[in-house]
Protein backbone atom coordinates (compact mmCIF):
# COMPACT_ATOMS: atom_id res chain seq x y z
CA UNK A 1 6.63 10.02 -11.27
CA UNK A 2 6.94 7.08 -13.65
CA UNK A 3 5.24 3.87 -12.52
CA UNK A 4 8.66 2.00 -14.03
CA UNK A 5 10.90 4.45 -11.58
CA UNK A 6 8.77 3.69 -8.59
CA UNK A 7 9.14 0.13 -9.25
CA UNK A 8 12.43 -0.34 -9.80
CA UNK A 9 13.11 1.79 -6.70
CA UNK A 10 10.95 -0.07 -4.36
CA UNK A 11 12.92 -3.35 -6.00
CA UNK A 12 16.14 -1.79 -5.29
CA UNK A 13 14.91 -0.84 -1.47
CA UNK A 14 13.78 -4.15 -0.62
CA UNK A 15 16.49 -6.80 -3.00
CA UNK A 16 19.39 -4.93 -1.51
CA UNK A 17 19.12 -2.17 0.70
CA UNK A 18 16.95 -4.01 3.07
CA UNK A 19 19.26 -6.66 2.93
CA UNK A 20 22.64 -4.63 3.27
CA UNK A 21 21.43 -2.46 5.88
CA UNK A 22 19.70 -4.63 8.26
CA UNK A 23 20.42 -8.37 7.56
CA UNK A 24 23.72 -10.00 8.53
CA UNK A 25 25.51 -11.82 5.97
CA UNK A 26 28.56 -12.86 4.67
CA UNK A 27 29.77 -10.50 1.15
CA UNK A 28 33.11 -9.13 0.23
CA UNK A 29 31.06 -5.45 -0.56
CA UNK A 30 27.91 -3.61 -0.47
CA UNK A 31 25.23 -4.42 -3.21
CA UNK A 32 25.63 -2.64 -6.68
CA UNK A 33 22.73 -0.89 -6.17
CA UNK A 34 25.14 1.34 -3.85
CA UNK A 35 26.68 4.39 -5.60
CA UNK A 36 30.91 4.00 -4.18
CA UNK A 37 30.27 7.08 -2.09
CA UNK A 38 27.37 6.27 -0.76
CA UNK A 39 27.21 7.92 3.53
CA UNK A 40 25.12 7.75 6.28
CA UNK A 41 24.10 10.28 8.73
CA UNK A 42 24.08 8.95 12.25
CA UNK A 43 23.10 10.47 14.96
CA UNK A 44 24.91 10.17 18.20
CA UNK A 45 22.27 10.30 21.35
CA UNK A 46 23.35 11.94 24.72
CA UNK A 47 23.25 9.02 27.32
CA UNK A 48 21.31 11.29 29.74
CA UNK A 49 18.35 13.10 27.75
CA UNK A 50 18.17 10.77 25.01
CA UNK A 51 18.25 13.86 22.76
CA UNK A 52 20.83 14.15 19.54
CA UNK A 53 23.77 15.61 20.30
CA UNK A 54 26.09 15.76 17.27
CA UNK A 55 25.47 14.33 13.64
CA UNK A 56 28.10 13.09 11.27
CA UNK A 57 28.02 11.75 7.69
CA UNK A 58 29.65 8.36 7.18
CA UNK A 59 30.94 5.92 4.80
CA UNK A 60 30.22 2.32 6.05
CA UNK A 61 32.88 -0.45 5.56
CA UNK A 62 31.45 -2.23 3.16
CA UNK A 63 32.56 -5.02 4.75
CA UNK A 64 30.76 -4.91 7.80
CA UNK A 65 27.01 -5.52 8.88
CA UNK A 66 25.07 -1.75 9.75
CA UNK A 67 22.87 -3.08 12.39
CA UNK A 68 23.80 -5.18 15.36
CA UNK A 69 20.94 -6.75 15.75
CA UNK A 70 20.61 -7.62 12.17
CA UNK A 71 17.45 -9.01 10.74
CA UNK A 72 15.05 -11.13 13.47
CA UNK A 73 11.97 -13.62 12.61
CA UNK A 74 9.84 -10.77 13.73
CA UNK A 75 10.57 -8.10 11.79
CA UNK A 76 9.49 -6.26 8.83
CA UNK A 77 9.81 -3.09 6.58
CA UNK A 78 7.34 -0.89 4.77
CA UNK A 79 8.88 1.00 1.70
CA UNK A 80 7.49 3.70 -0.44
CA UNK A 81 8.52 6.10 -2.77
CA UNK A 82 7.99 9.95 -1.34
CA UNK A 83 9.37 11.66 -4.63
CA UNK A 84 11.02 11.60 -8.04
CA UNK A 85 12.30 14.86 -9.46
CA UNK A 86 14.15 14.35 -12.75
CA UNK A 87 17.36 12.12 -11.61
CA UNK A 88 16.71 12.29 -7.74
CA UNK A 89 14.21 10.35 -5.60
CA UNK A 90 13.61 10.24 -2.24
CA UNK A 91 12.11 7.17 -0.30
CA UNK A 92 10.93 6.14 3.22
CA UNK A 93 11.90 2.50 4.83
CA UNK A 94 10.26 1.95 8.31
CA UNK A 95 12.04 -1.22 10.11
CA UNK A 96 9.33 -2.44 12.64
CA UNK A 97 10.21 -5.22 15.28
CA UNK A 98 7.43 -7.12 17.32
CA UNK A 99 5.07 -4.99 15.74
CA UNK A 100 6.63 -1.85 16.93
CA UNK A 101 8.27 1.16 14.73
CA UNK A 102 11.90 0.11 15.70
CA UNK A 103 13.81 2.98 12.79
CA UNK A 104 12.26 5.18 10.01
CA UNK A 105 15.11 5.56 7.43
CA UNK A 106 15.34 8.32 4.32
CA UNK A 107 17.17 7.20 1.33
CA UNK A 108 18.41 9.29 -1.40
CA UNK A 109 18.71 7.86 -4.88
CA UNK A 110 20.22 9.21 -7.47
CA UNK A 111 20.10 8.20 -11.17
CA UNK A 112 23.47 7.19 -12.97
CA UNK A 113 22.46 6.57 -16.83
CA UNK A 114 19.67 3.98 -17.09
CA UNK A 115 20.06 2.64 -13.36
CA UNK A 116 18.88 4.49 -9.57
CA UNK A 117 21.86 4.19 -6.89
CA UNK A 118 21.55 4.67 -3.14
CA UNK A 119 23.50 7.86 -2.09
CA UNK A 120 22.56 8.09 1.11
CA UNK A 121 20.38 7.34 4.48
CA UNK A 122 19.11 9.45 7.12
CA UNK A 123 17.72 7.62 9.76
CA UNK A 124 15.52 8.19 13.35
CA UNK A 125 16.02 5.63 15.96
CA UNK A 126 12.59 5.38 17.79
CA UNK A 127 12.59 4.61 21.69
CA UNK A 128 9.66 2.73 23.49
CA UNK A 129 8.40 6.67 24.43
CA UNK A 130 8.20 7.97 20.99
């Protein structure tokens, strides 16, 4: 992997995805850094056993804030860089909240020309128990 990939994607993770996924603010779209089709997958949970019980692939309004809760005084992210293969990277963001592991997201970058856009995020909600 080339050290000017890995930094430019850990910019790009904590400038703007960071920022769009999990901080509340006012914008008329999604960061640039965004490739147009860019989806999430989001689990639903079953109410009773906690466990997943369908997955779907969606396109956010880019409008609209991602997480409720948004950003709080007490929380921060880890990002790293898992792999680069040719025009495709991988990458790991862990939101943690009062010092607990709140979400562990996986975000897919893809390389357009000269400049790494965010395709998509998988994500794991982590409970209290997990």
């Amino acid at each position: 992997m080339l050290e000017k990939d890995k930094r430019q994607l850990l910019r790009i993770l904590e400038e703007s995805y960071v920022l769009d996924m999990y901080v509340p603010r006012e914008r008329s779209r999604m960061s640039s850094d965004f490739h147009p089709e860019f989806s999430m997958l989001i689990p639903s949970f079953d109410g009773r056993t906690g466990e997943i019980s369908d997955v779907k692939w969606v396109r956010p309004d880019p409008s609209q804030h991602h997480q409720p809760r948004g950003r709080e005084p007490n929380q921060r992210f880890n990002a790293e860089v898992l792999d680069v293969t040719g025009k495709v990277a991988i990458c790991k963001v862990e939101a943690i909240r009062e010092e607990c592991l709140a979400y562990t997201d996986y975000v897919t970058f893809v390389r357009v020309g000269r400049e790494w856009k965010i395709v998509s995020k998988a994500f794991h909600r982590h409970s209290p128990v997990d």
